[in-house]
Protein backbone atom coordinates (compact mmCIF):
# COMPACT_ATOMS: atom_id res chain seq x y z
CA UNK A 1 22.62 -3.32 30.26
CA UNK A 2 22.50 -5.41 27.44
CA UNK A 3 22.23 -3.47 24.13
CA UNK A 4 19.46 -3.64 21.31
CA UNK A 5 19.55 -6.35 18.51
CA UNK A 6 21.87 -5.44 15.96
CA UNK A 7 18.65 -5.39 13.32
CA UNK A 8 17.20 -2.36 15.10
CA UNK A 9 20.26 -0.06 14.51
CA UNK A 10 19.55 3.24 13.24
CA UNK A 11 16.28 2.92 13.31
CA UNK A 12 14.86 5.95 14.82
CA UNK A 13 11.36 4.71 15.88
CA UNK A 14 12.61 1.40 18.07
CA UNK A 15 15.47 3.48 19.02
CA UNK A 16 13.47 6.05 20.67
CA UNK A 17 10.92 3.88 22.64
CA UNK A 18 12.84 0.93 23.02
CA UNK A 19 15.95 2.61 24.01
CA UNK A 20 15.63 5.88 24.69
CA UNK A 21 18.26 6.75 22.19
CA UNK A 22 18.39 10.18 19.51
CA UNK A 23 20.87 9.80 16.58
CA UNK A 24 23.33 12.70 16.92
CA UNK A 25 21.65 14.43 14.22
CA UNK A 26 18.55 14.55 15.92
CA UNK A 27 19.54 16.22 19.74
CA UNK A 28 17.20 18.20 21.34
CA UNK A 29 13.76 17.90 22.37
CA UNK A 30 11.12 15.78 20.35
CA UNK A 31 7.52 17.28 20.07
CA UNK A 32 4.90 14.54 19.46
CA UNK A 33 2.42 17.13 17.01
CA UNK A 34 -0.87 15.13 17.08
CA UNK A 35 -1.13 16.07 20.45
CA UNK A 36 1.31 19.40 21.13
CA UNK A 37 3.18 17.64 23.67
CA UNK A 38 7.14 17.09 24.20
CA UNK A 39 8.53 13.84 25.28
CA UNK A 40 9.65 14.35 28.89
CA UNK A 41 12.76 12.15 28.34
CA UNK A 42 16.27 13.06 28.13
CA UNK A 43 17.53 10.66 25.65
CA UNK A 44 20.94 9.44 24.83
CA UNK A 45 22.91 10.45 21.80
CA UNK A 46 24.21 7.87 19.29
CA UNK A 47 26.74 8.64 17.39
CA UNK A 48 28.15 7.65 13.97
CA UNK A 49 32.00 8.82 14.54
CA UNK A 50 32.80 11.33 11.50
CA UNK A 51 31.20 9.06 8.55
CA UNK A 52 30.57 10.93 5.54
CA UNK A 53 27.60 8.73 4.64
CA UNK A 54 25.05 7.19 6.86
CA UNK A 55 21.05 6.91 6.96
CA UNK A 56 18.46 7.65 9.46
CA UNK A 57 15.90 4.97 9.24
CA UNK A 58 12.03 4.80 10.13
CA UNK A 59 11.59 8.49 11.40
CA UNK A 60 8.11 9.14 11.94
CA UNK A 61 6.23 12.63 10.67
CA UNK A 62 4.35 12.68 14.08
CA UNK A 63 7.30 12.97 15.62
CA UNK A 64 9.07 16.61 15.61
CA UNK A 65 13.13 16.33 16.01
CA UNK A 66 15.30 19.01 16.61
CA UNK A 67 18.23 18.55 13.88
CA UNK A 68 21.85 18.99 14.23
CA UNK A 69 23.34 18.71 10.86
CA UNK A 70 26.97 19.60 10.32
CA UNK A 71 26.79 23.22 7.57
CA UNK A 72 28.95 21.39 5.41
CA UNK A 73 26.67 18.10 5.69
CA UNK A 74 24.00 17.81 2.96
CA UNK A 75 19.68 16.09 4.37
CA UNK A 76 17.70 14.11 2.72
CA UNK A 77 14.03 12.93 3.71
CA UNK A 78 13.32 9.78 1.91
CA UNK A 79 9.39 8.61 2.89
CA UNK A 80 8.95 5.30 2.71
CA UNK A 81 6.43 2.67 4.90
CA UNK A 82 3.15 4.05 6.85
CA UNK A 83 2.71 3.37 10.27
CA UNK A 84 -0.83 3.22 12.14
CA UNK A 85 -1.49 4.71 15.81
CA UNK A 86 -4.27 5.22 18.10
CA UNK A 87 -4.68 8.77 18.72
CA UNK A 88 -6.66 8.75 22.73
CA UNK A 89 -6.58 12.52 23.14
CA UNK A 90 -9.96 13.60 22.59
CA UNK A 91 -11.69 10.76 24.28
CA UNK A 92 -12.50 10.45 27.56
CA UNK A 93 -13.34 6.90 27.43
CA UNK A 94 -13.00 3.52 26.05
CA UNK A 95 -16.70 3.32 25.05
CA UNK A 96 -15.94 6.81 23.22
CA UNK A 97 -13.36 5.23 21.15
CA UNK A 98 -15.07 2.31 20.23
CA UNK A 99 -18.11 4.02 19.65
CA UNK A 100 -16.05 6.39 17.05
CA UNK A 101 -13.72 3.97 15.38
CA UNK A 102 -16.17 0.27 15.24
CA UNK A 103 -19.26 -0.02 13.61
CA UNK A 104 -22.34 -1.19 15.97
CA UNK A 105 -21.41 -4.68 14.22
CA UNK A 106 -18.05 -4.91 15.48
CA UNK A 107 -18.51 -3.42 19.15
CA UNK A 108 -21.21 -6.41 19.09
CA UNK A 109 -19.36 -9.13 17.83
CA UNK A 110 -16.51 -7.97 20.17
CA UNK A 111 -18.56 -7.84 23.17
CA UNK A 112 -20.16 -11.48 22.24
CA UNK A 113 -16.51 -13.07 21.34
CA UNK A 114 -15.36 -11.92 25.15
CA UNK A 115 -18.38 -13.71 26.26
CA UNK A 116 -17.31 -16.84 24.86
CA UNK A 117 -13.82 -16.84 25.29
CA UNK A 118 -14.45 -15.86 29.44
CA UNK A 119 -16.84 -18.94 29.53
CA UNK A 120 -13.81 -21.59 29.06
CA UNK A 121 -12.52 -20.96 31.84
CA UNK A 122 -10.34 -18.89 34.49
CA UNK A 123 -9.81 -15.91 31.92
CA UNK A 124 -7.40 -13.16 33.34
CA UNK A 125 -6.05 -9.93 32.15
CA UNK A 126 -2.93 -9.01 33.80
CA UNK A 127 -0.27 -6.33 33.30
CA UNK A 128 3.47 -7.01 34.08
CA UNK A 129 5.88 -4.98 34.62
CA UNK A 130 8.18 -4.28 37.75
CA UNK A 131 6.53 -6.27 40.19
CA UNK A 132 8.05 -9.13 38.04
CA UNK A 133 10.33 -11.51 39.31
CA UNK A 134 13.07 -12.96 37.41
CA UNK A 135 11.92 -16.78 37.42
CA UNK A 136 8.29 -16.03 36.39
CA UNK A 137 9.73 -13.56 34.29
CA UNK A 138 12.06 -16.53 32.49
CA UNK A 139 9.02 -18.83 32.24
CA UNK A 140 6.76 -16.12 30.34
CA UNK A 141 9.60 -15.08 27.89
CA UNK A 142 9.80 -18.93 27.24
CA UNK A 143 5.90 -19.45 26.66
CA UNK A 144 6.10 -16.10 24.54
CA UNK A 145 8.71 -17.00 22.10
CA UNK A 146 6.90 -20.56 21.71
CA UNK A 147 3.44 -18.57 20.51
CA UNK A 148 5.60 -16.27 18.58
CA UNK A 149 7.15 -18.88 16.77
CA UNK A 150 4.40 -21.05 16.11
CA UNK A 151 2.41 -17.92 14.57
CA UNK A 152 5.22 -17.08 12.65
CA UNK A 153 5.10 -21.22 11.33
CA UNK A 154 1.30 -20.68 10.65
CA UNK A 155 1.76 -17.06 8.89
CA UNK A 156 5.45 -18.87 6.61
CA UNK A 157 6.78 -15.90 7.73
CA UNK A 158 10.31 -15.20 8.96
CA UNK A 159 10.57 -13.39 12.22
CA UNK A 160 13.55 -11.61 12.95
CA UNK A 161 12.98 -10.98 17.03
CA UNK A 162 13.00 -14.92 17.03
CA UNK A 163 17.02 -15.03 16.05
CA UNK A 164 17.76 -12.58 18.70
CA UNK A 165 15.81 -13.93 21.00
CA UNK A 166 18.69 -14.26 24.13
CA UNK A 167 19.63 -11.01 23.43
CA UNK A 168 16.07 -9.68 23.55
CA UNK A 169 15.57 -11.16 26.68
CA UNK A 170 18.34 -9.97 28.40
CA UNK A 171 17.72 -6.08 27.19
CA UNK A 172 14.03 -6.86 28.10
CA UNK A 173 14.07 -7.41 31.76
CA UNK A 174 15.58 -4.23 32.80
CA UNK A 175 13.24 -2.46 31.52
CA UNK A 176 10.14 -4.00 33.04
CA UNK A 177 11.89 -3.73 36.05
CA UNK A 178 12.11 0.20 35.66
CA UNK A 179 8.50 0.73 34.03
CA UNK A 180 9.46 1.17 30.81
CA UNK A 181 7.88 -1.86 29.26
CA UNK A 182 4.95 -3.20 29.94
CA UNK A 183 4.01 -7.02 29.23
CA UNK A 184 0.33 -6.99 28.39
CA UNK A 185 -1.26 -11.12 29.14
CA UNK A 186 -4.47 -13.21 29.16
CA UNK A 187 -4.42 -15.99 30.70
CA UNK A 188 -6.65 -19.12 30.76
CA UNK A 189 -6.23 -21.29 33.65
CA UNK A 190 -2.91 -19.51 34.48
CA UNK A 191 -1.62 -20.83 30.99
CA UNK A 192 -0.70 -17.20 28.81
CA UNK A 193 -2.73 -17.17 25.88
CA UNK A 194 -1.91 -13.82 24.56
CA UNK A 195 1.00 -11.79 25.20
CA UNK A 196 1.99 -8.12 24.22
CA UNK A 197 5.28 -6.17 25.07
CA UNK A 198 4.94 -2.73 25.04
CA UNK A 199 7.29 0.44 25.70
CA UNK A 200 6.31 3.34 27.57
CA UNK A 201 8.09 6.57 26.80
CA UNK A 202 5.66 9.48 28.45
CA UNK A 203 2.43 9.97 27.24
CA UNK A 204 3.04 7.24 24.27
CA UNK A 205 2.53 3.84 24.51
CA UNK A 206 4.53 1.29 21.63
CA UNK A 207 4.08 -1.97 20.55
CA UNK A 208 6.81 -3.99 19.97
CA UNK A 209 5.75 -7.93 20.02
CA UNK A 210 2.67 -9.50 20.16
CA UNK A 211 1.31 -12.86 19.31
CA UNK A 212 -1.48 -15.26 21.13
CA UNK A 213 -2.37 -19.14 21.09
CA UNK A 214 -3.53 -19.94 17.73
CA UNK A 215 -5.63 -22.49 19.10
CA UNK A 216 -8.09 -19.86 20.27
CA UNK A 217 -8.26 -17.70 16.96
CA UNK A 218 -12.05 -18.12 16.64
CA UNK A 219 -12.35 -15.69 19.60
CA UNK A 220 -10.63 -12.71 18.11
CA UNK A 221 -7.75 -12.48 20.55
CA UNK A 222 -6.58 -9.87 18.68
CA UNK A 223 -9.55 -7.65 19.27
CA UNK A 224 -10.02 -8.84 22.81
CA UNK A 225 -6.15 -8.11 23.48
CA UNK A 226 -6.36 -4.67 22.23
CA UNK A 227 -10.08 -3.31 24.20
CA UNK A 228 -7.55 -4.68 27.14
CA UNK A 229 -4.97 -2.90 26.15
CA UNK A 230 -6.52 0.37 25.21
CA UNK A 231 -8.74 0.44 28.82
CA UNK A 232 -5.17 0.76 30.31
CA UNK A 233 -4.07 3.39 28.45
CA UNK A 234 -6.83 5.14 29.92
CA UNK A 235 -6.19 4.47 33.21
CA UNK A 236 -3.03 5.74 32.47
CA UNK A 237 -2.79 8.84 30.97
CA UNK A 238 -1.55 7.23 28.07
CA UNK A 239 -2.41 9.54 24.76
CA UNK A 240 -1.04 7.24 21.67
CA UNK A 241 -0.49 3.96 21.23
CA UNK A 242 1.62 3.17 18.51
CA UNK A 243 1.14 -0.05 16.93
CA UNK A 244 4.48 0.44 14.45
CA UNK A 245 4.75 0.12 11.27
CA UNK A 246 3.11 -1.45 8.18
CA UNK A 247 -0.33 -1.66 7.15
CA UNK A 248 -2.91 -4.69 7.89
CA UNK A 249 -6.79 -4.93 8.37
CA UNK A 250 -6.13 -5.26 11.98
CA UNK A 251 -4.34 -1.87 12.52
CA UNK A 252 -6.31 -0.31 9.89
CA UNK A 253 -9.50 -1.78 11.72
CA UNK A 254 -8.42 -0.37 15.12
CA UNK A 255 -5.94 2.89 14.60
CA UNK A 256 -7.27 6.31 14.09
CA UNK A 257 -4.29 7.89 12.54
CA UNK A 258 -1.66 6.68 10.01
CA UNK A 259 1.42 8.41 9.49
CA UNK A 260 4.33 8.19 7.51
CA UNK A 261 8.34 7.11 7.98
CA UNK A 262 10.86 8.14 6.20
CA UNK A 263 14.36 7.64 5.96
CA UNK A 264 17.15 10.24 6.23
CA UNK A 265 20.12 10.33 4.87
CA UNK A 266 22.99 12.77 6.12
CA UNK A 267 26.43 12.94 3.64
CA UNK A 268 29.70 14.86 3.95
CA UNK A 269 29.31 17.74 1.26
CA UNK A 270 33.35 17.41 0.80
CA UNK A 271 33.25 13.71 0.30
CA UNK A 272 32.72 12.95 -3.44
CA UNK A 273 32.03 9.33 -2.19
CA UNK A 274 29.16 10.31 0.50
CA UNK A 275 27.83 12.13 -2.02
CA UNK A 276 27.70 9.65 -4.95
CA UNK A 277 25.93 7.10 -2.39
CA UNK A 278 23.48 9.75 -0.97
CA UNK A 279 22.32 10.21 -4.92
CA UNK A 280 22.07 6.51 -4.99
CA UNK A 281 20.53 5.33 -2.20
CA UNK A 282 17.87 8.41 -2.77
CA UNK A 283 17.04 6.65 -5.95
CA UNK A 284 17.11 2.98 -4.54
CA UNK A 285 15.07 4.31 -1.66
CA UNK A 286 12.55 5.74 -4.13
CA UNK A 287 12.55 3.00 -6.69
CA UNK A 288 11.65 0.30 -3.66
CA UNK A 289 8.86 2.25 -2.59
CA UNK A 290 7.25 2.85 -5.89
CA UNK A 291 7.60 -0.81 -6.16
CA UNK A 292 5.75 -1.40 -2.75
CA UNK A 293 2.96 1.38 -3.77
CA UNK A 294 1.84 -0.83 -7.00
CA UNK A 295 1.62 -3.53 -4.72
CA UNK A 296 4.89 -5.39 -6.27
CA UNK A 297 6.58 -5.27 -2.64
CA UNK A 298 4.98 -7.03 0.22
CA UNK A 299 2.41 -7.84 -1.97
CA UNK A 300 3.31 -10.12 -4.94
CA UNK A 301 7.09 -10.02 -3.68
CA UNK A 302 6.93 -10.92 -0.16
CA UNK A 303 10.73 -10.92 1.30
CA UNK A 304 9.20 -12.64 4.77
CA UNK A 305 7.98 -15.59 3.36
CA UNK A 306 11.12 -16.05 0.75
CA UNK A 307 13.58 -15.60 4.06
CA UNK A 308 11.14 -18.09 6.31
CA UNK A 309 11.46 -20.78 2.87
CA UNK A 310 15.23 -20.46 2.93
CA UNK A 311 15.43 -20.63 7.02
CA UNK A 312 13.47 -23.68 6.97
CA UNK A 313 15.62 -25.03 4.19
CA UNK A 314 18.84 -24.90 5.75
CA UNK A 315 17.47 -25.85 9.08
């Protein structure tokens, strides 16, 4: 099976659901707390082969992980982004949900936008998985890096999925064909308008990729894509729906619960060296995210839009 893009390394949150994969320091069970449940998984362990120094990034407070530090191995917990989540527990219902988390306004305007968008045409709502074959599967990964990277053009943002593409694909199709991912479409006349990939680890539900046609933004695809969504989760004894990290109106508009993510770092108490660039990276770690809480980082600085400048530049 082909492995995950090298950008997703050591990154606890898309290791986990995308990969079913702990970090050696993390073995055991993992408890999910919002909802007192344990992952019914039995994950593999990656290691990191005697380093004295390495980090643990994007490990999410919701999440409880057994550790398995070395005694003479020092721990640091670094917090750093917010994620956002749907919490489904206590509901019984999609019309409970929306009833809870829109205002009258928005439950209207998304009921009226679905009208619309339905009256173009032959609007579908399928999900994907491993009932897939490989040639349609080929033909929708083509038509969903083509939305991807024409939202990405619109946004001037640089997408890193988009360089890895052939490698994504290939790590991809195994897993629809085993149930763990789920591809989430709307179609209009057969044509995908809308696409989501999603991971399915248990009772939680994680969103990797999505984009849509940005021809049809005046209907809220966004909005429309996630009612879809979230009806499925109920269907399916799905409890929380991650929507990953970082903060927008839209998952601040739809997600019930934001949590944090921290990074960890794990040094060799005997290595002067480990040591040193635990102390360090603690401080760069902090420094970055007081920069990002004033709004300096990924507001005035935006590192997306100066990588999608220089991309375009040398292309």
């Amino acid at each position: 099976m082909t492995s995950l893009p090298k950008h997703y390394t050591d990154h606890c949150l898309f290791q986990l659901y995308l990969n079913k994969t702990l970090h050696a320091a993390h073995q055991g069970k993992v408890q999910n707390l919002l909802v007192n449940r344990y992952l019914s998984l039995t994950p593999s362990i990656y290691q990191e082969n005697e380093k004295s120094f390495y980090i643990i990034k994007d490990v999410p407070d919701y999440l409880y992980f057994q550790e398995h530090i070395p005694l003479d191995h020092g721990f640091i917990k670094v917090p750093q982004y917010h994620g956002h989540l749907v919490n489904l527990y206590s509901y019984q219902n999609l019309s409970e949900y929306l009833n809870d988390q829109l205002s009258k306004r928005n439950i209207k305007n998304l009921k009226s936008k679905k009208r619309k968008l339905e009256s173009l045409g032959k609007i579908e709502y399928k999900v994907l998985s491993d009932d897939l074959g490989e040639l349609e599967y080929a033909k929708i990964f083509n038509h969903f890096k083509e939305l991807l990277s024409n939202r990405f053009d619109q946004k001037g943002i640089l997408n890193r999925d988009l360089s890895h593409w052939q490698q994504l694909y290939r790590f991809t199709l195994p897993k629809l064909c085993s149930g763990e991912a789920k591809m989430f479409i709307i179609y209009n006349n057969e044509l995908p308008i809308c696409i989501a990939l999603n991971y399915i680890v248990d009772h939680v539900m994680f969103s990797h990729i999505q984009t849509y046609d940005t021809d049809y933004s005046k209907y809220n695809l966004g909005d429309i894509h996630m009612q879809f969504q979230l009806e499925w989760c109920f269907s399916n004894n799905i409890d929380i729906y991650d929507v990953s990290k970082g903060t927008n109106p839209y998952k601040e508009k739809w997600c019930n619960h934001r949590y944090r993510l921290f990074h960890e770092i794990v040094y060799s108490k005997k290595s002067v060296t480990g040591t040193l660039r635990s102390k360090l990276k603690k401080m760069e770690l902090n420094i970055l995210q007081r920069f990002r809480n004033i709004g300096i980082l990924g507001s005035l600085i935006q590192m997306d839009k100066w990588l999608y400048k220089i991309y375009k530049w040398r292309k």
